[in-house]
Protein backbone atom coordinates (compact mmCIF):
# COMPACT_ATOMS: atom_id res chain seq x y z
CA UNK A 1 0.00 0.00 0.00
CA UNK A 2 1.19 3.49 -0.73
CA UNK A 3 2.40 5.72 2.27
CA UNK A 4 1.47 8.77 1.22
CA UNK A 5 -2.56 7.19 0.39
CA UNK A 6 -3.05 5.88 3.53
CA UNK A 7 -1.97 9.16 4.88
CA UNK A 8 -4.63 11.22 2.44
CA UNK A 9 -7.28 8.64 3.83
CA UNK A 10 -6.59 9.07 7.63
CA UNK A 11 -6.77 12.73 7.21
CA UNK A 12 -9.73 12.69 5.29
CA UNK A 13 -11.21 10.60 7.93
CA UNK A 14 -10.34 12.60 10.97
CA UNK A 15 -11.87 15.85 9.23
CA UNK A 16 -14.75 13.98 8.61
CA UNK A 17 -14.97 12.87 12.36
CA UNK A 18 -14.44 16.02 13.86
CA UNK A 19 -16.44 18.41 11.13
CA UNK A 20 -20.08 19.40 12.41
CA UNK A 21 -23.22 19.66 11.75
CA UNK A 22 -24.49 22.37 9.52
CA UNK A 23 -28.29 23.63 9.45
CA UNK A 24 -29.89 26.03 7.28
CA UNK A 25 -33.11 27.44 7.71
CA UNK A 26 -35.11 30.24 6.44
CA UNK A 27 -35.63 33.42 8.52
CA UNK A 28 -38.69 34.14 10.71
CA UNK A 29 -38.57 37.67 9.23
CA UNK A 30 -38.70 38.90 5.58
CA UNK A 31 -35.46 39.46 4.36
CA UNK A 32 -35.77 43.55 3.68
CA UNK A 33 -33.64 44.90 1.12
CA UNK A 34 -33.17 48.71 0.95
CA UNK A 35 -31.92 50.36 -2.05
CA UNK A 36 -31.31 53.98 -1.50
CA UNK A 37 -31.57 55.22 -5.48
CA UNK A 38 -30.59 58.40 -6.61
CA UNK A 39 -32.94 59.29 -9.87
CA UNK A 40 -32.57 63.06 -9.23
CA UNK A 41 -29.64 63.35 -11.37
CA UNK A 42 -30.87 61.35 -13.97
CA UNK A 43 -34.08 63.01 -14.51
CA UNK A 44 -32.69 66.40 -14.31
CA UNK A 45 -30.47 65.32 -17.26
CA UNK A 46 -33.34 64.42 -18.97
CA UNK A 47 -35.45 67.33 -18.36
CA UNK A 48 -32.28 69.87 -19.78
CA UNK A 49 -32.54 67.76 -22.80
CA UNK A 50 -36.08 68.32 -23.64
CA UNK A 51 -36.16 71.92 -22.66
CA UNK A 52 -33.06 71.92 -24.81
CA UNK A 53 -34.92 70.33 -27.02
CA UNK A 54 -37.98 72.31 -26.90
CA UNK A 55 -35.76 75.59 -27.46
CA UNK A 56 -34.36 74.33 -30.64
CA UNK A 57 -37.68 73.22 -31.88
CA UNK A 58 -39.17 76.59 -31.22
CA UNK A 59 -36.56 79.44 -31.68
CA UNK A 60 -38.74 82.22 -33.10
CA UNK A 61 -40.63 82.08 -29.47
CA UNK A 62 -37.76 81.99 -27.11
């Protein structure tokens, strides 16, 4: 027998021995997920380009 697999086996053996248990289970609560989004910036950008927009279309008001 090869040394060096016997070793791998005892070693895999004793971490299996000593490992625990592991248990998952689901919360009691909702998990709550808070996304602070910043759509200011956006829409302001979007609102220049239409009143841009809006200018250009209509120069002989403005």
């Amino acid at each position: 027998m090869d040394w060096n697999r016997l070793w791998a086996l005892l070693g895999s053996m004793a971490f299996l021995g000593t490992s625990g248990c592991i248990n998952v289970a689901a919360p009691e609560e909702p998990i709550v997920i808070e996304l602070n989004v910043n759509i200011e910036a956006r829409l302001l950008v979007e609102l220049a380009e239409d009143a841009s927009n809006t200018i250009d279309e209509n120069a002989d008001i403005f």
